[in-house]
PDB file of N, CA and C in Angstrom:
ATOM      1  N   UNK A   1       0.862  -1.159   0.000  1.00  0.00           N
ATOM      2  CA  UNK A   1       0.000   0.000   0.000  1.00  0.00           C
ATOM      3  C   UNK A   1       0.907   1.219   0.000  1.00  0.00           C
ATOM      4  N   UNK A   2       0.741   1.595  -1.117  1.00  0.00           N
ATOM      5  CA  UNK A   2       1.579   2.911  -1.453  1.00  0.00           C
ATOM      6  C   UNK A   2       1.479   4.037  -0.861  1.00  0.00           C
ATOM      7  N   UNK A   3       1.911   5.088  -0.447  1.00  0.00           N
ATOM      8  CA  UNK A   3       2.401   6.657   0.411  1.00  0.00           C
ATOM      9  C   UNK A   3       1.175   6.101   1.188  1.00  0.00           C
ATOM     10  N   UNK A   4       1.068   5.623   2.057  1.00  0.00           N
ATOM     11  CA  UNK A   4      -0.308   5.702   3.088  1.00  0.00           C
ATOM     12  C   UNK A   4       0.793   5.480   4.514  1.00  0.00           C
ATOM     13  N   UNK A   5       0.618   6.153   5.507  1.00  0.00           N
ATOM     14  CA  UNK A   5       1.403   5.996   6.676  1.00  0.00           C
ATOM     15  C   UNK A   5       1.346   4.860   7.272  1.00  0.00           C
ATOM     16  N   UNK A   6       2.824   4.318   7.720  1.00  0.00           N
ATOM     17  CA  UNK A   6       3.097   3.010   8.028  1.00  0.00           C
ATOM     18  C   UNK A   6       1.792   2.770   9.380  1.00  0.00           C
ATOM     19  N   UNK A   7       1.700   3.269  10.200  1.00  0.00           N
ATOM     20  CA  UNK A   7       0.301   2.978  10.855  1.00  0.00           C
ATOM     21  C   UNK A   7      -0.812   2.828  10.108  1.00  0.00           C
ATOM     22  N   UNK A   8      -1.077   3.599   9.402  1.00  0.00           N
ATOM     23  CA  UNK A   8      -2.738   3.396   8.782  1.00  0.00           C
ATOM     24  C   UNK A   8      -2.347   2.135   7.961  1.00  0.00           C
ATOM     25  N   UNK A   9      -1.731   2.084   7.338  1.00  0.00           N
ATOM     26  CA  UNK A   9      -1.187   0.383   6.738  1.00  0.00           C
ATOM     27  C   UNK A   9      -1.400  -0.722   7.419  1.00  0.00           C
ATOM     28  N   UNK A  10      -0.502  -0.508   8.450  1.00  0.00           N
ATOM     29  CA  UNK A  10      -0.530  -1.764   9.857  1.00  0.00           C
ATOM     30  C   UNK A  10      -2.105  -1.848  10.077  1.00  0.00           C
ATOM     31  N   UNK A  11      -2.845  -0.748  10.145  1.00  0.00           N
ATOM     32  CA  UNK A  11      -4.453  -0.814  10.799  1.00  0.00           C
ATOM     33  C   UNK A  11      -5.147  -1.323   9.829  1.00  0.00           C
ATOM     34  N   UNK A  12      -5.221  -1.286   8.241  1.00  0.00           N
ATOM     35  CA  UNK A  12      -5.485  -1.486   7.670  1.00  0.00           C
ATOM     36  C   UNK A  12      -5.240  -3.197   7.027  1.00  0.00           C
ATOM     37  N   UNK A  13      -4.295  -3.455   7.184  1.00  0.00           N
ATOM     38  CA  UNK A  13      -3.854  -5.107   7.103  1.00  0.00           C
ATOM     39  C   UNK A  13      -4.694  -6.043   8.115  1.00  0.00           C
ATOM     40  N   UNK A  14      -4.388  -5.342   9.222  1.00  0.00           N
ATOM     41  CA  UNK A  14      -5.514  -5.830  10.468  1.00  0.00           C
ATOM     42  C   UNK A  14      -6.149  -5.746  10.451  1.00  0.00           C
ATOM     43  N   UNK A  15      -7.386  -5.324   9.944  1.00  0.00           N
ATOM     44  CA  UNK A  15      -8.789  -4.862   9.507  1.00  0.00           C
ATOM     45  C   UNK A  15      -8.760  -6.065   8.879  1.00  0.00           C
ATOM     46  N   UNK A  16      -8.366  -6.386   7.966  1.00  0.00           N
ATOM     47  CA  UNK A  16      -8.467  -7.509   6.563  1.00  0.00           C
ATOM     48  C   UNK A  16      -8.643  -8.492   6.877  1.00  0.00           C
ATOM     49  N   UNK A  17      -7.004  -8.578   7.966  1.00  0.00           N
ATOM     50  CA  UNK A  17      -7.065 -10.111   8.555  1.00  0.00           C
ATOM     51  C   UNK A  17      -8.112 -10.857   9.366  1.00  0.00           C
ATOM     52  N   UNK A  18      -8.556  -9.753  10.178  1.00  0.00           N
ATOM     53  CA  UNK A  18      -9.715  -9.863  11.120  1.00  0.00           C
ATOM     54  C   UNK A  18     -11.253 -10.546  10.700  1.00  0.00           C
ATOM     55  N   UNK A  19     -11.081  -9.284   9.118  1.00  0.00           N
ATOM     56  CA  UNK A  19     -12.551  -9.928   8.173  1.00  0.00           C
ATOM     57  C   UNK A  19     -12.129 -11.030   7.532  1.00  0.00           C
ATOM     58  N   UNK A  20     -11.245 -11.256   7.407  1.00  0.00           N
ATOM     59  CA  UNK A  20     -10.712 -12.379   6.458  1.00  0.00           C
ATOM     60  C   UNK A  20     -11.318 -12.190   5.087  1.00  0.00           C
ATOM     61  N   UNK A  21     -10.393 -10.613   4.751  1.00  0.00           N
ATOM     62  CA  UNK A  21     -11.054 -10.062   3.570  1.00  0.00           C
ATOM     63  C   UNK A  21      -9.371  -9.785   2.675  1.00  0.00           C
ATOM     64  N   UNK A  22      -9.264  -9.314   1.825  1.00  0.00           N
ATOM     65  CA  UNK A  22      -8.316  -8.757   0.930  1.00  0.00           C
ATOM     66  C   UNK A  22      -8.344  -7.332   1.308  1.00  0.00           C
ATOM     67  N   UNK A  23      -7.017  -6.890   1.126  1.00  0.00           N
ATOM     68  CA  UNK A  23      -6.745  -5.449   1.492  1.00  0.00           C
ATOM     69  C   UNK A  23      -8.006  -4.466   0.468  1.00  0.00           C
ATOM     70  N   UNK A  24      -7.866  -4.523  -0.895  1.00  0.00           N
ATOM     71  CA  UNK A  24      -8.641  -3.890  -1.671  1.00  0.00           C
ATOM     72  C   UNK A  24     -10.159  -3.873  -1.397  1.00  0.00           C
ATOM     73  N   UNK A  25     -10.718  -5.280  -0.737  1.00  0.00           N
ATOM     74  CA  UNK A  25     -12.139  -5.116  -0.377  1.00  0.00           C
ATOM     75  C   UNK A  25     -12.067  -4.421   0.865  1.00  0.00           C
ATOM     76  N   UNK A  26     -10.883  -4.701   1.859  1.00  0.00           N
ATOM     77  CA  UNK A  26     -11.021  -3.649   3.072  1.00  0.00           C
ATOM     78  C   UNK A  26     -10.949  -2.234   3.225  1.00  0.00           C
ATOM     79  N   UNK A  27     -10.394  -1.754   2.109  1.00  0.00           N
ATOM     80  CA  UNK A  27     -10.260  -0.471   1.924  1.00  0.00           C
ATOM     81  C   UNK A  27     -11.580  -0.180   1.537  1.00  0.00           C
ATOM     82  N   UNK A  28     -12.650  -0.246   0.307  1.00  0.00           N
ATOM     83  CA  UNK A  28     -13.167  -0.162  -0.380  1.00  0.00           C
ATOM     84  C   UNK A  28     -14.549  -0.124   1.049  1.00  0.00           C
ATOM     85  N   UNK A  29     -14.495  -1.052   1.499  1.00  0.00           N
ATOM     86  CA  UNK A  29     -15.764  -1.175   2.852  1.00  0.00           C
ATOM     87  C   UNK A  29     -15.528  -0.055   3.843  1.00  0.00           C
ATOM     88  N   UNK A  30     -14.413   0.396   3.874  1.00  0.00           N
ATOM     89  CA  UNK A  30     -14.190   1.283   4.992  1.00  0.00           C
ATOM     90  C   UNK A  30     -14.263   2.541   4.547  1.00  0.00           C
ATOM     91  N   UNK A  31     -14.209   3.326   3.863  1.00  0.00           N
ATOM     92  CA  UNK A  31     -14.634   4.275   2.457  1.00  0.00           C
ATOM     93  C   UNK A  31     -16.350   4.131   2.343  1.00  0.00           C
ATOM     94  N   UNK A  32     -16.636   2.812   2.342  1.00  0.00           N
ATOM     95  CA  UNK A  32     -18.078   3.211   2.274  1.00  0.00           C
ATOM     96  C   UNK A  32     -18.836   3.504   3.910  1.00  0.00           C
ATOM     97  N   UNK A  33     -18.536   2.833   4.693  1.00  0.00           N
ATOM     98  CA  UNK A  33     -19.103   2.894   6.018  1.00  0.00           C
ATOM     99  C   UNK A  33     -18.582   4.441   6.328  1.00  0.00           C
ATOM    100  N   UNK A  34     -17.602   5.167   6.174  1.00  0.00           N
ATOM    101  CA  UNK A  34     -17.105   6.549   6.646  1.00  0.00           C
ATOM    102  C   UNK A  34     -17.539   7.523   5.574  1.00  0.00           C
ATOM    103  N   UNK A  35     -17.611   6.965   4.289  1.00  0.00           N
ATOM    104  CA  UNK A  35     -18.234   8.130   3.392  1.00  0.00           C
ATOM    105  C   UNK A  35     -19.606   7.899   3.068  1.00  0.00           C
ATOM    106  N   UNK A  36     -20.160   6.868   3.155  1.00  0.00           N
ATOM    107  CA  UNK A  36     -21.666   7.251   2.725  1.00  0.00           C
ATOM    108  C   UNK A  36     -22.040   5.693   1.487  1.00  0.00           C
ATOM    109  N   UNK A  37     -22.487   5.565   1.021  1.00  0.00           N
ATOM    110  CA  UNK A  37     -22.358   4.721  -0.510  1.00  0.00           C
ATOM    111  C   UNK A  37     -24.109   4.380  -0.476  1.00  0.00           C
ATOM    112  N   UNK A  38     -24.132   3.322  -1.471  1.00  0.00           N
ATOM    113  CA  UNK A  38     -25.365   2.539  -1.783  1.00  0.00           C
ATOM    114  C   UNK A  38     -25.136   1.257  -0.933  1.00  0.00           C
ATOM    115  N   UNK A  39     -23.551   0.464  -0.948  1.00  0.00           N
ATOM    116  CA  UNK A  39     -23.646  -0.398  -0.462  1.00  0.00           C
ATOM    117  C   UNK A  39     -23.709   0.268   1.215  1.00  0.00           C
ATOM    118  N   UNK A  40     -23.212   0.924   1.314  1.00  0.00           N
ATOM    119  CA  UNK A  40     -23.774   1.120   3.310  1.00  0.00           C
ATOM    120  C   UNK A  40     -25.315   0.645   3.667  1.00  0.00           C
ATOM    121  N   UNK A  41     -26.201   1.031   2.887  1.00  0.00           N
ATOM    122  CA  UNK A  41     -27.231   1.270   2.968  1.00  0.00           C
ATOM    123  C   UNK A  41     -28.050  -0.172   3.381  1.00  0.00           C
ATOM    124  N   UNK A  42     -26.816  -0.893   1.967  1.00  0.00           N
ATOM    125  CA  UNK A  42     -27.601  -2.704   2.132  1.00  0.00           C
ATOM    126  C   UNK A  42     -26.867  -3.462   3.171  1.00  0.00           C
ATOM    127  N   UNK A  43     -25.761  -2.982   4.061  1.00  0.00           N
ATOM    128  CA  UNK A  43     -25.127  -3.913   4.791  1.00  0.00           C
ATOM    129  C   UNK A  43     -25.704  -3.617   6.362  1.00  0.00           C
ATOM    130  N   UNK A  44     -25.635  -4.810   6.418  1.00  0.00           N
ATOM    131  CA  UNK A  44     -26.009  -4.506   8.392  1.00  0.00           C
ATOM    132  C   UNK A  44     -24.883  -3.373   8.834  1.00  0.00           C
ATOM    133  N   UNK A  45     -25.038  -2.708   9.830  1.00  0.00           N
ATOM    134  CA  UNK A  45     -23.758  -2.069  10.888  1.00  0.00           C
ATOM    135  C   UNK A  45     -23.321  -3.025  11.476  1.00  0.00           C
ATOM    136  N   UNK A  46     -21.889  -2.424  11.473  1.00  0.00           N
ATOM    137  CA  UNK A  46     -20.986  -3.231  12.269  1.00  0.00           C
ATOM    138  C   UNK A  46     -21.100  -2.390  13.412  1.00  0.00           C
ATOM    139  N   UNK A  47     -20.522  -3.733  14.484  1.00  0.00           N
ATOM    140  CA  UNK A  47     -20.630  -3.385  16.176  1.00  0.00           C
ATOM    141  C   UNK A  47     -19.425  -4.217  16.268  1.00  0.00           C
ATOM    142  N   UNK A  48     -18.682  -3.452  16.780  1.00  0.00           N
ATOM    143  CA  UNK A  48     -17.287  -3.654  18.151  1.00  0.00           C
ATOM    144  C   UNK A  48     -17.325  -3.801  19.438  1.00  0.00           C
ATOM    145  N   UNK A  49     -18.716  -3.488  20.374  1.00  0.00           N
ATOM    146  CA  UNK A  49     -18.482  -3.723  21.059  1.00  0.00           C
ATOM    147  C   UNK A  49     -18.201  -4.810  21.827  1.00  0.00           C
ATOM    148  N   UNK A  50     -18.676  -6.016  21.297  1.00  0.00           N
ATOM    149  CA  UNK A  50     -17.975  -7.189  22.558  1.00  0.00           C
ATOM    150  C   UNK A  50     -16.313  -7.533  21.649  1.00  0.00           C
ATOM    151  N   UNK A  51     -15.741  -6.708  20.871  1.00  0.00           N
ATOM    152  CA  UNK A  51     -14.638  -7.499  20.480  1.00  0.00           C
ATOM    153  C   UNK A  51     -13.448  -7.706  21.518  1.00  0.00           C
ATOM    154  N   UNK A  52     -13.336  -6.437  22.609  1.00  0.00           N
ATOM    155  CA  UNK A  52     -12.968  -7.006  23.876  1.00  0.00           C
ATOM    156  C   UNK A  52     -12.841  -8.600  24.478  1.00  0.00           C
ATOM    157  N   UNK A  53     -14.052  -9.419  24.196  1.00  0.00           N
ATOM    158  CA  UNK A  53     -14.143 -10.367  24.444  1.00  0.00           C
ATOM    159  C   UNK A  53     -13.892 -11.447  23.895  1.00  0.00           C
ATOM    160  N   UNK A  54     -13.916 -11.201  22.163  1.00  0.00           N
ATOM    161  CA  UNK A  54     -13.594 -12.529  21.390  1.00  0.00           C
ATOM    162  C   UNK A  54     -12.102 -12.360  20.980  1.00  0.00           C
ATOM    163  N   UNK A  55     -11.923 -13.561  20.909  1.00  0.00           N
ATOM    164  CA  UNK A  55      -9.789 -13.192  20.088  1.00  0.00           C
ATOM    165  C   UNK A  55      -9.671 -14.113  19.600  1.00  0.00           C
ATOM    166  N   UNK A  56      -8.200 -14.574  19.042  1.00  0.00           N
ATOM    167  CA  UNK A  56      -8.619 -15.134  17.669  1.00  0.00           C
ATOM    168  C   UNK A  56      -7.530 -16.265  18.460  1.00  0.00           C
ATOM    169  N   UNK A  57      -8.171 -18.157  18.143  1.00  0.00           N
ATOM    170  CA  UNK A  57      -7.274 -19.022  18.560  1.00  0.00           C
ATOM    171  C   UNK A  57      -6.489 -19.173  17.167  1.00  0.00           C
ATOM    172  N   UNK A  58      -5.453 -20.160  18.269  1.00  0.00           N
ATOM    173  CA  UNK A  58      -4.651 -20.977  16.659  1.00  0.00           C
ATOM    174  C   UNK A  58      -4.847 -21.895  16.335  1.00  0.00           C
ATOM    175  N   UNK A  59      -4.732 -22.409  15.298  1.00  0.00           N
ATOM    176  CA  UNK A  59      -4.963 -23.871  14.526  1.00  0.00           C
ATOM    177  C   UNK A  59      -5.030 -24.879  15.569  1.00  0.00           C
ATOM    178  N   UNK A  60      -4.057 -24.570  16.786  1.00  0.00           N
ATOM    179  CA  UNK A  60      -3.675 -25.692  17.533  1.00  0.00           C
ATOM    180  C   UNK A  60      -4.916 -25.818  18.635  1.00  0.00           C
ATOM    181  N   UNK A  61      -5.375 -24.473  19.091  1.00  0.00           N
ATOM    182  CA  UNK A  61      -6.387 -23.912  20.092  1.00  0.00           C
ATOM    183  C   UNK A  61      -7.952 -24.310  19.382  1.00  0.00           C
ATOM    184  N   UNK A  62      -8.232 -24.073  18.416  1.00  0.00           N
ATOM    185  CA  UNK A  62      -9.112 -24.491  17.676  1.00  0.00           C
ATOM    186  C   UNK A  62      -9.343 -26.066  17.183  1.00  0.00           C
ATOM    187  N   UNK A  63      -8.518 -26.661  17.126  1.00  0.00           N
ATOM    188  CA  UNK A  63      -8.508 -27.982  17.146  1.00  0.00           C
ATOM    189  C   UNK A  63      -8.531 -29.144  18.629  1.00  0.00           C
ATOM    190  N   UNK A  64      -8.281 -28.531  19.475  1.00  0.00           N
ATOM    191  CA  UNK A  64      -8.310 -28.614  20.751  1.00  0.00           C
ATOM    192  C   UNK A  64      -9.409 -28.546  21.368  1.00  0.00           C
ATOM    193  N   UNK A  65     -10.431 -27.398  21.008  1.00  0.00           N
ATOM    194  CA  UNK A  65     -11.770 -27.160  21.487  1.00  0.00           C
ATOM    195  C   UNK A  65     -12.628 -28.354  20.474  1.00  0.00           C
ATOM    196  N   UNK A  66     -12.371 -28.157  19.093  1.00  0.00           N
ATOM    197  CA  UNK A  66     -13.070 -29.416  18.674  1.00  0.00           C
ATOM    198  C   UNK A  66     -12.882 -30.842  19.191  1.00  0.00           C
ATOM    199  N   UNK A  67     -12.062 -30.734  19.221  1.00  0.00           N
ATOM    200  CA  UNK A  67     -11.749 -32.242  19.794  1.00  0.00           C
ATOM    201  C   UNK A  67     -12.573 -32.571  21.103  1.00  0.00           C
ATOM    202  N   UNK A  68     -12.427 -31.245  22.447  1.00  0.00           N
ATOM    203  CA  UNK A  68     -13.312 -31.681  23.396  1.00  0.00           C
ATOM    204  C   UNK A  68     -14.707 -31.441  22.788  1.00  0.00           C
ATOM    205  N   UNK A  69     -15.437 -30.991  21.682  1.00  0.00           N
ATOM    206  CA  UNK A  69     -16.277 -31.106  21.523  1.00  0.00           C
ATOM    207  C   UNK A  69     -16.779 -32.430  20.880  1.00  0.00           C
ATOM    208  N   UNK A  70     -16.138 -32.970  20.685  1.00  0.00           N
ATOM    209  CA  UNK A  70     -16.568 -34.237  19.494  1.00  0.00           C
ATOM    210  C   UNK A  70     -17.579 -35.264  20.553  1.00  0.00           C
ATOM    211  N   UNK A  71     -17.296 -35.886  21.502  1.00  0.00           N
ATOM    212  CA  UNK A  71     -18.095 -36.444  22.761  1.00  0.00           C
ATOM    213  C   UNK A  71     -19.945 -35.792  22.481  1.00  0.00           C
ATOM    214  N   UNK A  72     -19.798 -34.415  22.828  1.00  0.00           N
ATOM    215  CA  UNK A  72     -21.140 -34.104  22.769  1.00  0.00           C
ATOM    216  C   UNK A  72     -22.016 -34.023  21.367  1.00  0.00           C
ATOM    217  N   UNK A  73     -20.937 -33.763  20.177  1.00  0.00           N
ATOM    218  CA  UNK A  73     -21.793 -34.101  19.089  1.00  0.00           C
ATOM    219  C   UNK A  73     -22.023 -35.764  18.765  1.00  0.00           C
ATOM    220  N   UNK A  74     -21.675 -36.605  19.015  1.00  0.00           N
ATOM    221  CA  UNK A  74     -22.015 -38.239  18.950  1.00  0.00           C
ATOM    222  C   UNK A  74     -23.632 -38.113  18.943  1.00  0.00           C
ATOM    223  N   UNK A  75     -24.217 -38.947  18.373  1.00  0.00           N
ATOM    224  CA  UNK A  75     -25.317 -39.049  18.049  1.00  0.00           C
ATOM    225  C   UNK A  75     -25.483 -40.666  18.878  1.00  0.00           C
ATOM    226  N   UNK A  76     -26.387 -40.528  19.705  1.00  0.00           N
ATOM    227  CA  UNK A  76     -26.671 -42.174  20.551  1.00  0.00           C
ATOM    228  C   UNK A  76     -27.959 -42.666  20.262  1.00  0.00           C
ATOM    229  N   UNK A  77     -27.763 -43.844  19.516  1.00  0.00           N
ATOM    230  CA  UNK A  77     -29.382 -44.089  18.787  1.00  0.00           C
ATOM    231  C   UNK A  77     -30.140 -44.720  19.852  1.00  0.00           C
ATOM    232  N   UNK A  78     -29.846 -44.879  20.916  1.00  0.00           N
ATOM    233  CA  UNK A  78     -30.752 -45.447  22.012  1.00  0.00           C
ATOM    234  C   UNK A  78     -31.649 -44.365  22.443  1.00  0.00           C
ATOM    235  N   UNK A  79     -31.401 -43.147  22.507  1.00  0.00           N
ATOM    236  CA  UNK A  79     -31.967 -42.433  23.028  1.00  0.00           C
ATOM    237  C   UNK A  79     -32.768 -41.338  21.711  1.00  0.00           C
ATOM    238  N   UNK A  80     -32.938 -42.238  20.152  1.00  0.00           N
ATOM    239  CA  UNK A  80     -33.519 -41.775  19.265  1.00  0.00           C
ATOM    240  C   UNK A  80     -34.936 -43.355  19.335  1.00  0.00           C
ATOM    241  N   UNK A  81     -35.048 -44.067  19.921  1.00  0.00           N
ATOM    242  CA  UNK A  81     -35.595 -45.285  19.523  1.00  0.00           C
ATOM    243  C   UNK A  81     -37.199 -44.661  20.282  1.00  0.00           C
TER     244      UNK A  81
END
């Protein structure tokens, strides 16, 4: 990202990663939510406030929680009869 200040860059990469979007669609969404557009109009608002609370695991953390989850998704046909 060309002459744009090494912070707004950094904020901007992070934005992306977060949506798990491409820099060009993140720019392009953030331009519309601060300037106005047609697409603002059709997208829900975004809300930050509980992001305090969610954070992002790793492959390893995420595979870990599935795993203790696997037990409760089992399907027990005794208790379908």
């Amino acid at each position: 990202m060309r002459k744009l200040p090494p912070e707004l860059a950094r904020a901007i990469r992070r934005r992306a990663e977060a949506d798990r979007a491409s820099l060009s669609k993140t720019v392009i969404r953030l331009l519309e939510e601060h300037l106005g557009g047609a697409a603002q109009a059709k997208r829900r608002p975004l809300y930050h406030d509980l992001d305090h609370l969610a954070g992002r695991w790793s492959r390893k953390q995420a595979a870990e929680f599935e795993k203790a989850l696997a037990a409760q998704r089992k399907i027990d046909p005794e208790l379908w009869k």
